[in-house]
N, C-alpha and C. Protein backbone atom coordinates (compact mmCIF):
# COMPACT_ATOMS: atom_id res chain seq x y z
N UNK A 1 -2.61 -2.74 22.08
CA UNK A 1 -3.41 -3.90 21.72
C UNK A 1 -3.86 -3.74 20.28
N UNK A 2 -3.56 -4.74 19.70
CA UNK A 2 -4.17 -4.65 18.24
C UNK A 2 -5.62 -5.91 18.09
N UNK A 3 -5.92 -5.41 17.20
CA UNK A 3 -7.00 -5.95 16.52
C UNK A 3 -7.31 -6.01 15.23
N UNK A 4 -8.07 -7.23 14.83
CA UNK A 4 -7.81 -7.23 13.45
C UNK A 4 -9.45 -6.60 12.27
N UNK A 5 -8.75 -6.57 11.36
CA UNK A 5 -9.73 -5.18 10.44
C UNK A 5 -10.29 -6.02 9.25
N UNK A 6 -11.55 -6.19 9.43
CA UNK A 6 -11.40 -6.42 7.93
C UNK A 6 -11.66 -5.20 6.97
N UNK A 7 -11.14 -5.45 6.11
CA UNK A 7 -11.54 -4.07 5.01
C UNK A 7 -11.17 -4.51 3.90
N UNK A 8 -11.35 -3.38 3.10
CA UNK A 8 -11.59 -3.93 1.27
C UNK A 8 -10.38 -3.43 1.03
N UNK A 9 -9.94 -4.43 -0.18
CA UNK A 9 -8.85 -4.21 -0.73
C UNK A 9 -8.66 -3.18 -1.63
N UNK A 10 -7.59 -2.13 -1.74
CA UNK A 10 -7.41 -1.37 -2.69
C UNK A 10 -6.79 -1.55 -3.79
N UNK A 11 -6.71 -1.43 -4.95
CA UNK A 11 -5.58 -1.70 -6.06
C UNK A 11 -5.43 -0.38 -6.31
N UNK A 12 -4.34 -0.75 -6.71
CA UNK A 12 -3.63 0.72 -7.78
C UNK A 12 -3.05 0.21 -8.82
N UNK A 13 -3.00 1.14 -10.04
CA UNK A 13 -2.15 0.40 -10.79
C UNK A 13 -1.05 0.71 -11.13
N UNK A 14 0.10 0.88 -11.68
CA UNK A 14 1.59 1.18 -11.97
C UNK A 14 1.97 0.33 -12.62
N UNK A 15 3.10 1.44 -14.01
CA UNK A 15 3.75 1.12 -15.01
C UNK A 15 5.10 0.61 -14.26
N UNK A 16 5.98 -0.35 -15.17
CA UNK A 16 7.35 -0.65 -14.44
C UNK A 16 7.81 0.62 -15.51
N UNK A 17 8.75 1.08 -15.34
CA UNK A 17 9.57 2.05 -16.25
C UNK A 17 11.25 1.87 -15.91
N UNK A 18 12.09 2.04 -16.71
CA UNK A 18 13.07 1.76 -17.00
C UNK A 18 13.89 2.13 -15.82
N UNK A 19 13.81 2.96 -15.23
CA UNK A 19 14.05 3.47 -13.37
C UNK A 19 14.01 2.41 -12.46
N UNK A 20 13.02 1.89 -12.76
CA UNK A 20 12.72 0.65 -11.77
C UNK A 20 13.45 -1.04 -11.70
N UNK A 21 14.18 -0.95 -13.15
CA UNK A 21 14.66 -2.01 -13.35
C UNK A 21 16.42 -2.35 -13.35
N UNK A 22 16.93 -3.02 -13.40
CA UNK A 22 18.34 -3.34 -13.52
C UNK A 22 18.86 -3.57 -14.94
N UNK A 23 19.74 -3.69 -15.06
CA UNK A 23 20.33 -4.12 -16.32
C UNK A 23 19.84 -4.93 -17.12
N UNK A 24 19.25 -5.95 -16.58
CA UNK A 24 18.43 -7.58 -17.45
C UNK A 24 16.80 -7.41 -17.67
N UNK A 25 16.56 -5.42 -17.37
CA UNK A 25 15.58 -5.63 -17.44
C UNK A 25 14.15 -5.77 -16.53
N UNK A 26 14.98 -6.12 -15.23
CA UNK A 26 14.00 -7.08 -14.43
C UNK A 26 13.86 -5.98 -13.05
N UNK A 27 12.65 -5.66 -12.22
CA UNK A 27 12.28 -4.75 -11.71
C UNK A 27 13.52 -5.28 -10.12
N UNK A 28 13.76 -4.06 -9.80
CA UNK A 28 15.00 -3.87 -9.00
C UNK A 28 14.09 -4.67 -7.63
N UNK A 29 14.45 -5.54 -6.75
CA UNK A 29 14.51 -5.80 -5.78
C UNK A 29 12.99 -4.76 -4.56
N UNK A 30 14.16 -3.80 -4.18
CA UNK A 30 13.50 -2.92 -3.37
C UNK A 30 12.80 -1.85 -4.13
N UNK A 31 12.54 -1.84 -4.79
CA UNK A 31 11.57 -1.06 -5.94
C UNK A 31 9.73 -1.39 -5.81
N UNK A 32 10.09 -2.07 -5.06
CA UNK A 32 8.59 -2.94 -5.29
C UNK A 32 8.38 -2.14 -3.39
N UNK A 33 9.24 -1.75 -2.66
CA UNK A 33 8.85 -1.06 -1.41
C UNK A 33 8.15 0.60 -2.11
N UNK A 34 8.89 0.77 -3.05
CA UNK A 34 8.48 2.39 -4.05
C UNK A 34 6.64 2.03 -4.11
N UNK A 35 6.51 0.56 -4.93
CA UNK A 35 5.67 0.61 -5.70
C UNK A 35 4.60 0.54 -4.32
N UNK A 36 5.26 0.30 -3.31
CA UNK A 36 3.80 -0.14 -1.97
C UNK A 36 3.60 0.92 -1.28
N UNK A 37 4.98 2.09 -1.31
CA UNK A 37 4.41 3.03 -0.44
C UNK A 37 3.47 4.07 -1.68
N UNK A 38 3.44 3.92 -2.81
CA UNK A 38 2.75 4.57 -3.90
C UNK A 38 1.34 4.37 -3.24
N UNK A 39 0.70 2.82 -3.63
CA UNK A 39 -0.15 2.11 -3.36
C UNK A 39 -0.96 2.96 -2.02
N UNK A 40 0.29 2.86 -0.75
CA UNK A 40 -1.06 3.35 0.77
C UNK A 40 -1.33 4.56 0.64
N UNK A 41 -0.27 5.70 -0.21
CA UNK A 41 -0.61 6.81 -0.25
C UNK A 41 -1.82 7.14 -1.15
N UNK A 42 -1.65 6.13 -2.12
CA UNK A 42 -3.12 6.42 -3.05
C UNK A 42 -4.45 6.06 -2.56
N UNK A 43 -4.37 5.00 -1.20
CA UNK A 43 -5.04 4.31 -0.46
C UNK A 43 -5.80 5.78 0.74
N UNK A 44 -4.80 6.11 0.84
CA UNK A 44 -5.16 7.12 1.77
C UNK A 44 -6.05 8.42 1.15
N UNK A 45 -5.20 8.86 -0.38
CA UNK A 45 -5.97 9.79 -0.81
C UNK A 45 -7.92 9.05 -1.14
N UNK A 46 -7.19 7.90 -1.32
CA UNK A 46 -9.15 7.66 -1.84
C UNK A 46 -9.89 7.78 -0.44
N UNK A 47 -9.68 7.84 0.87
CA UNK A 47 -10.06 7.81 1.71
C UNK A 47 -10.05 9.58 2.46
N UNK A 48 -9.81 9.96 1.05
CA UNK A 48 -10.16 11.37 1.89
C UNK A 48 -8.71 12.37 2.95
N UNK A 49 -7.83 11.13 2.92
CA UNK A 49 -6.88 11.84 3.79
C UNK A 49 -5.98 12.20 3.01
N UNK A 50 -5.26 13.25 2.83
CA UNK A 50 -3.85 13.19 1.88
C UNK A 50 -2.92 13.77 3.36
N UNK A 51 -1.81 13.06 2.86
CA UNK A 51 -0.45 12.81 3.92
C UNK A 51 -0.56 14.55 4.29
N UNK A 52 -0.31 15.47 3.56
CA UNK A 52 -0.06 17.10 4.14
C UNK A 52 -0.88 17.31 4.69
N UNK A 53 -1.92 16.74 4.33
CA UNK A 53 -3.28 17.85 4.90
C UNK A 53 -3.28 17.30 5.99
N UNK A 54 -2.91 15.73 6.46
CA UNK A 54 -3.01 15.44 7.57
C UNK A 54 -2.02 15.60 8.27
N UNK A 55 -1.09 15.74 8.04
CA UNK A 55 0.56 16.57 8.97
C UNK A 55 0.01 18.22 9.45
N UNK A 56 -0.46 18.73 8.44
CA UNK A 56 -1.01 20.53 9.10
C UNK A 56 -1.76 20.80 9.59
N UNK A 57 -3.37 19.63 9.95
CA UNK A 57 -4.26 19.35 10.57
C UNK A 57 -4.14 19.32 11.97
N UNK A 58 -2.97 18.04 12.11
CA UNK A 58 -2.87 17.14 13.37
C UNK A 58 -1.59 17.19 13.69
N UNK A 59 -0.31 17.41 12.78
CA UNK A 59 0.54 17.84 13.20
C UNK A 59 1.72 16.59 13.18
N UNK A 60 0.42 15.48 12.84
CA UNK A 60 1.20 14.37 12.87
C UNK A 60 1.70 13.50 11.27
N UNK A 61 2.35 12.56 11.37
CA UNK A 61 2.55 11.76 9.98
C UNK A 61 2.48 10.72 10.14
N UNK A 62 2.55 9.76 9.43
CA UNK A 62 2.56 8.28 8.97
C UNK A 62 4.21 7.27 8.91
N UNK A 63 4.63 6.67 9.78
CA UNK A 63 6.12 6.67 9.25
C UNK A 63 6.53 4.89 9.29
N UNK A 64 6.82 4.06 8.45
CA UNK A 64 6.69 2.71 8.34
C UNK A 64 8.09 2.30 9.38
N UNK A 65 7.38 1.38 9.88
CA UNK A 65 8.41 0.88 11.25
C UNK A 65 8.45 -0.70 11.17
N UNK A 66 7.92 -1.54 10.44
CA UNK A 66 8.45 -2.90 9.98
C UNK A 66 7.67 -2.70 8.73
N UNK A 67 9.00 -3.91 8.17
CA UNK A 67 8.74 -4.54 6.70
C UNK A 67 8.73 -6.14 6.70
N UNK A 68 7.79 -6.62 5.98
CA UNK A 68 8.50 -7.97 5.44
C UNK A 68 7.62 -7.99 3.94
N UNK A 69 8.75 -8.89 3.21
CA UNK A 69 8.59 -8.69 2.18
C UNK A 69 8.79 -10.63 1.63
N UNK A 70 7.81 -10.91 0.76
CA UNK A 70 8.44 -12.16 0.17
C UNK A 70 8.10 -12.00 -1.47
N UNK A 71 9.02 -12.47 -1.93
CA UNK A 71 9.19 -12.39 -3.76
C UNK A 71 9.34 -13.69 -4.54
N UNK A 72 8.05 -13.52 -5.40
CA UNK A 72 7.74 -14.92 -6.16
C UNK A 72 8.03 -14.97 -7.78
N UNK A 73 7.78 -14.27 -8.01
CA UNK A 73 8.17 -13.75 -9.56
C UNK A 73 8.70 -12.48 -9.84
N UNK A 74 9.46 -12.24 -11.11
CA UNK A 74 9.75 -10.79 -11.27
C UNK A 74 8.81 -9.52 -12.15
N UNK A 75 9.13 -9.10 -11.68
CA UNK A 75 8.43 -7.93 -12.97
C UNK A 75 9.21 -7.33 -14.08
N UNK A 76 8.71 -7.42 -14.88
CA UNK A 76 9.73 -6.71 -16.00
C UNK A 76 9.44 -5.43 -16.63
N UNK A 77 10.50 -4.64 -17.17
CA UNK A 77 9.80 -3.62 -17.81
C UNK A 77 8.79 -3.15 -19.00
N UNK A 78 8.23 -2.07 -18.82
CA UNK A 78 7.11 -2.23 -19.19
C UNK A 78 5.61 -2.92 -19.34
N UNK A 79 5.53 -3.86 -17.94
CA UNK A 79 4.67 -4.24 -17.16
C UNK A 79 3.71 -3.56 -16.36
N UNK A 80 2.41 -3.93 -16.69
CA UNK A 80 1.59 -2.48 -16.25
C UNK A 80 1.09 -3.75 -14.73
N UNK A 81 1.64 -3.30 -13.61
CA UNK A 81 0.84 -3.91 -12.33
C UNK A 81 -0.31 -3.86 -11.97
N UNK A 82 -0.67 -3.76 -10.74
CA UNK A 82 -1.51 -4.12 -9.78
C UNK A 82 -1.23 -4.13 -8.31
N UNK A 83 -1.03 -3.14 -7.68
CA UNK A 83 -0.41 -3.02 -6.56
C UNK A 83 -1.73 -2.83 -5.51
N UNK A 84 -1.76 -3.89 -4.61
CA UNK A 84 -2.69 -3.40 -3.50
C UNK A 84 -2.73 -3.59 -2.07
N UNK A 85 -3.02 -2.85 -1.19
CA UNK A 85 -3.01 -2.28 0.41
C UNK A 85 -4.34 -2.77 0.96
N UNK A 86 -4.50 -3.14 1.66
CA UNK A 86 -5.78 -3.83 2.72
C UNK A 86 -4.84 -3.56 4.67
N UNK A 87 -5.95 -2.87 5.11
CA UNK A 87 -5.69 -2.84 6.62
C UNK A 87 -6.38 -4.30 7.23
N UNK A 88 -5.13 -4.90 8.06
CA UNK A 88 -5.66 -6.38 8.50
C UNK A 88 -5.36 -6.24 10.09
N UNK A 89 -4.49 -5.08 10.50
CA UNK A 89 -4.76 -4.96 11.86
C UNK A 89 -4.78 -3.63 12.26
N UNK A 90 -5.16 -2.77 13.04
CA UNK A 90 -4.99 -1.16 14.00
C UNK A 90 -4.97 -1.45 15.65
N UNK A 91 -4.28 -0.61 15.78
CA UNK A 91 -3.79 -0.56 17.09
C UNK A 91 -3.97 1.24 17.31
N UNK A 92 -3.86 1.54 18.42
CA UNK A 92 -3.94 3.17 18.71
C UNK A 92 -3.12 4.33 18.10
N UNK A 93 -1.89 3.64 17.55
CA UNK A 93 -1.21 4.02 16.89
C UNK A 93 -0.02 4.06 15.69
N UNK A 94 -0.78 2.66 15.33
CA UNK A 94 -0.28 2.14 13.93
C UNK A 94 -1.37 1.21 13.57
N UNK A 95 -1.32 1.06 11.68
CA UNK A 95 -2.16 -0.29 11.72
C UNK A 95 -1.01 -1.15 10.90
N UNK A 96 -1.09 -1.85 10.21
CA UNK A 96 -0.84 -3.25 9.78
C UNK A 96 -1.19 -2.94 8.06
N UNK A 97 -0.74 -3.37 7.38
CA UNK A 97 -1.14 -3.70 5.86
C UNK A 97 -0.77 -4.83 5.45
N UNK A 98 -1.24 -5.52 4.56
CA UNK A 98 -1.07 -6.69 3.75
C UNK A 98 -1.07 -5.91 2.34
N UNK A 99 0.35 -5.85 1.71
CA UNK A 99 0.12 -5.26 -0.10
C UNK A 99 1.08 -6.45 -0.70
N UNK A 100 0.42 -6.27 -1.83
CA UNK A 100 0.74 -7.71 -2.75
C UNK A 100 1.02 -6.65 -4.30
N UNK A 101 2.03 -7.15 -4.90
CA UNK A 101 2.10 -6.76 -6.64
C UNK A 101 1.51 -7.86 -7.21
N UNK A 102 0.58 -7.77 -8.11
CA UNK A 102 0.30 -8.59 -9.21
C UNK A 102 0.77 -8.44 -10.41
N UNK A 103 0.66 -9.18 -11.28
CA UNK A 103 0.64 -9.30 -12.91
C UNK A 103 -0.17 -9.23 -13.34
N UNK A 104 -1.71 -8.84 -14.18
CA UNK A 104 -2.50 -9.31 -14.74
C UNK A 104 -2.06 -10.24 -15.46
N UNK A 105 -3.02 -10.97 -16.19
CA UNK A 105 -2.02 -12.32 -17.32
C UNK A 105 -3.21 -11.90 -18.43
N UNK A 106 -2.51 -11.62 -19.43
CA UNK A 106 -3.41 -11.86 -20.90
C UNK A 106 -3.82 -13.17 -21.30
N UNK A 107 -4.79 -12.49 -22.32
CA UNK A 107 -4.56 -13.67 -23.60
C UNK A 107 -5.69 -13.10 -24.53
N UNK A 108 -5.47 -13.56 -25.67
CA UNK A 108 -6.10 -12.94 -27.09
C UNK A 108 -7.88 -13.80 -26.96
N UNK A 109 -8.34 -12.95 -27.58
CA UNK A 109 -10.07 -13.11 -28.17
C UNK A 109 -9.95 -13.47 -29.63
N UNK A 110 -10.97 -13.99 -29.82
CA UNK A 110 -11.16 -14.42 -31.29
C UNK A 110 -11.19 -13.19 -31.96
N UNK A 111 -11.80 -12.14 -31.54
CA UNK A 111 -12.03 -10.82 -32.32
C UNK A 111 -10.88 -10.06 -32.04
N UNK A 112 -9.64 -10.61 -31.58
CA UNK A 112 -8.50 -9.71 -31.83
C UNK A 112 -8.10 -8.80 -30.43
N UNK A 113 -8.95 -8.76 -29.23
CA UNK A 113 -8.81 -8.29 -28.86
C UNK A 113 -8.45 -8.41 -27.58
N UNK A 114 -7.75 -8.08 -26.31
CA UNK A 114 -6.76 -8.96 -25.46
C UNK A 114 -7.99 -8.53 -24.23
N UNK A 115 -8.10 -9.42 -23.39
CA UNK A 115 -8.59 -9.50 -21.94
C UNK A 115 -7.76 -10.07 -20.86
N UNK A 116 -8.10 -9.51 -19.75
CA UNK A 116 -7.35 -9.92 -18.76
C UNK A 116 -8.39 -11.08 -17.75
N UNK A 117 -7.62 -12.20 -17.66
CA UNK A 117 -8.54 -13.59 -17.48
C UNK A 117 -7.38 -14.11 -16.11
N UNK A 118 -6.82 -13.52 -15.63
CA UNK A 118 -6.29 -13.58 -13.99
C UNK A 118 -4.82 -13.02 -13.72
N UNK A 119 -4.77 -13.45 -13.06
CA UNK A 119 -3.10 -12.34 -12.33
C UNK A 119 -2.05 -13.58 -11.79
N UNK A 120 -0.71 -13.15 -11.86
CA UNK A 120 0.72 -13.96 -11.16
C UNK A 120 0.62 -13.10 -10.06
N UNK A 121 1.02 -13.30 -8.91
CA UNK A 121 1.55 -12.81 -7.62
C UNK A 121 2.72 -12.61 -7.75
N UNK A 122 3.52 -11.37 -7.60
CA UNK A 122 4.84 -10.92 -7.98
C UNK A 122 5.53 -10.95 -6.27
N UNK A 123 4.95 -10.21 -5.73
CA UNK A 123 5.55 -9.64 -4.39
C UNK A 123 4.45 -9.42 -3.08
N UNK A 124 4.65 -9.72 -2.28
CA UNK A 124 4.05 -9.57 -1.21
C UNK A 124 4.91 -9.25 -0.12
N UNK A 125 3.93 -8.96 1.10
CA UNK A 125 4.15 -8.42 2.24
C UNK A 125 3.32 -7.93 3.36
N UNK A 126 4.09 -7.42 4.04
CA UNK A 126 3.23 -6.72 5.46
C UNK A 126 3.99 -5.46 5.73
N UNK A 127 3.83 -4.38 5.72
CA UNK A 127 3.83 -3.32 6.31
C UNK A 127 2.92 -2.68 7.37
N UNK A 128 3.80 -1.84 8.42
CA UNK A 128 3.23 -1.87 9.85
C UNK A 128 3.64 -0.01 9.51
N UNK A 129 2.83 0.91 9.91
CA UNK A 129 2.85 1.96 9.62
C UNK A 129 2.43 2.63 11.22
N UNK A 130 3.01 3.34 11.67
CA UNK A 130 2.64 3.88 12.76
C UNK A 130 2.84 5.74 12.72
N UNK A 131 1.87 5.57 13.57
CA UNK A 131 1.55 7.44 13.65
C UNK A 131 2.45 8.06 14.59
N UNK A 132 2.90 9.41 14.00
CA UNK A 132 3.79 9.96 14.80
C UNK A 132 3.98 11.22 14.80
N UNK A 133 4.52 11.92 16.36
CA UNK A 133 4.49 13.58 16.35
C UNK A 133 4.90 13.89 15.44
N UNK A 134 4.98 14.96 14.51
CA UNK A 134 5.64 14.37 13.44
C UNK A 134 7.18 16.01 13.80
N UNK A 135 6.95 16.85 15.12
CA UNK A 135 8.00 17.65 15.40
C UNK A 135 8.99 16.92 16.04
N UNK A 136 8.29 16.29 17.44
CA UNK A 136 9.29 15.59 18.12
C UNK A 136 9.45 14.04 17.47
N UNK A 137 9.06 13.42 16.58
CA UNK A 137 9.44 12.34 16.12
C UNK A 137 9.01 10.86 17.35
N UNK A 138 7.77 11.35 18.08
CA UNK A 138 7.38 9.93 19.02
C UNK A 138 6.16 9.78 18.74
N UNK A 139 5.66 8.40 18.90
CA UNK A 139 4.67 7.58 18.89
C UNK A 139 3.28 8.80 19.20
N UNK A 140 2.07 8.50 19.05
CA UNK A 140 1.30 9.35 18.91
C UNK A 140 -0.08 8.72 18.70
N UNK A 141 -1.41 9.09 19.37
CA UNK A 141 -2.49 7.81 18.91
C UNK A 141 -3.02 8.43 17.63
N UNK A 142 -3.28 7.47 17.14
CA UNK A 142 -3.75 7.71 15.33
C UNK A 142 -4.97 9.18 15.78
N UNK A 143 -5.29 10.24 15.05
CA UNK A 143 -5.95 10.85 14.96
C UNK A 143 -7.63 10.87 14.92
N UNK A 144 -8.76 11.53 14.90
CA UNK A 144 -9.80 10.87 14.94
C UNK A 144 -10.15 10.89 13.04
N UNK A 145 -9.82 11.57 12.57
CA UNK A 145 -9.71 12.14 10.94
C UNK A 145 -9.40 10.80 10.71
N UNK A 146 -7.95 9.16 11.08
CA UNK A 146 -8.05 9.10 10.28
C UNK A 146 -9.06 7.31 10.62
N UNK A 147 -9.30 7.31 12.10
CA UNK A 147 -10.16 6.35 12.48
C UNK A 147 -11.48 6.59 11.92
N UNK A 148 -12.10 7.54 11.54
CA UNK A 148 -13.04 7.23 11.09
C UNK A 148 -13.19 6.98 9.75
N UNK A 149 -12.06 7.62 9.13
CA UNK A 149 -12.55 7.13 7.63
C UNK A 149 -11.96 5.29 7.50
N UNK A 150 -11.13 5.01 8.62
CA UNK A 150 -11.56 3.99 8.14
C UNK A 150 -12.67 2.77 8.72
N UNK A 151 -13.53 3.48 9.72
CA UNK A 151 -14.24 2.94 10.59
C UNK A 151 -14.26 2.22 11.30
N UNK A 152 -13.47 2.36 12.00
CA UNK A 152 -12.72 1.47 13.24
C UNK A 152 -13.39 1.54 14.40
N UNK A 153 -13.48 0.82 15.22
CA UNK A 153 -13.87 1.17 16.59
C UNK A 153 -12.86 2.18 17.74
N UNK A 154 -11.85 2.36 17.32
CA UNK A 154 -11.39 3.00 17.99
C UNK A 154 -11.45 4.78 18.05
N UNK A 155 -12.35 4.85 16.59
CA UNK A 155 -12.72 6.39 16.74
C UNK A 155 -13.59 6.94 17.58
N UNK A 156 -14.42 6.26 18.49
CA UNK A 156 -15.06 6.69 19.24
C UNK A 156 -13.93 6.84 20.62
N UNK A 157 -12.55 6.18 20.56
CA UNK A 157 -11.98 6.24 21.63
C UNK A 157 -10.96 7.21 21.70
N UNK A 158 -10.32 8.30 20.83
CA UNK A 158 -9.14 9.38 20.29
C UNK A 158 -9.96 10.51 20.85
């Protein structure tokens, strides 16, 4: 049974670099899955969990089991993003993410100097992340380490 979460959005930020792009320049397709699993892992470290510590803890890992993805604009290189992760559903043993790439958008000041005055939506999606033995490779209920940091009701139930 899932349920839905509200919680605060995380950003991260990330450079495009020449790795990331194709020939014309323009950020590769599935590159932008790189830039989201960057994003939950950085999501996770601000929350206190880092992926090892929680595999040698609990024994278990994190392993993404659906994607969807929709793409509105491109990114190009040398584009500094905005990549961010929000939990919108948990279940006992996966939750749900909503991560989106942005653009910031410039523009110049009278005094010369550039501010950022809103963002393009590059990429979006949903990623579904579920917890797992991580020896025998099966389903597993999320840990209590990582329900509480994100304060779920279900940490009183692990």
């Amino acid at each position: 049974m899932y349920q839905p979460l509200t919680a605060s959005v995380f950003e991260w930020p990330t450079r495009v670099y020449w790795e990331d792009t194709d020939a014309g320049g323009i950020v590769f397709y599935a590159n932008y899955l790189k830039f989201f699993e960057r994003a939950r892992t950085e999501w996770l470290r601000s929350l206190g969990l880092g992926q090892q510590t929680l595999r040698d803890a609990t024994g278990g890992m994190f392993v993404v089991t659906d994607v969807q993805l929709k793409y509105h604009r491109p990114a190009r290189l040398d584009d500094l993003l905005c990549v961010t992760a929000q939990v919108t559903e948990w279940g006992r043993a996966s939750l749900l993410l909503q991560q989106q790439a942005w653009l910031p958008t410039r523009e110049g000041t009278s005094d010369g100097q550039v501010n950022s005055v809103g963002r393009h939506l590059l990429c979006e999606g949903t990623v579904r992340i579920g917890w797992v033995d991580a020896t025998r490779m099966r389903p597993a209920r999320l840990p209590a380490t990582v329900l509480n940091a994100l304060g779920t009701p279900l940490a009183s139930l692990s």
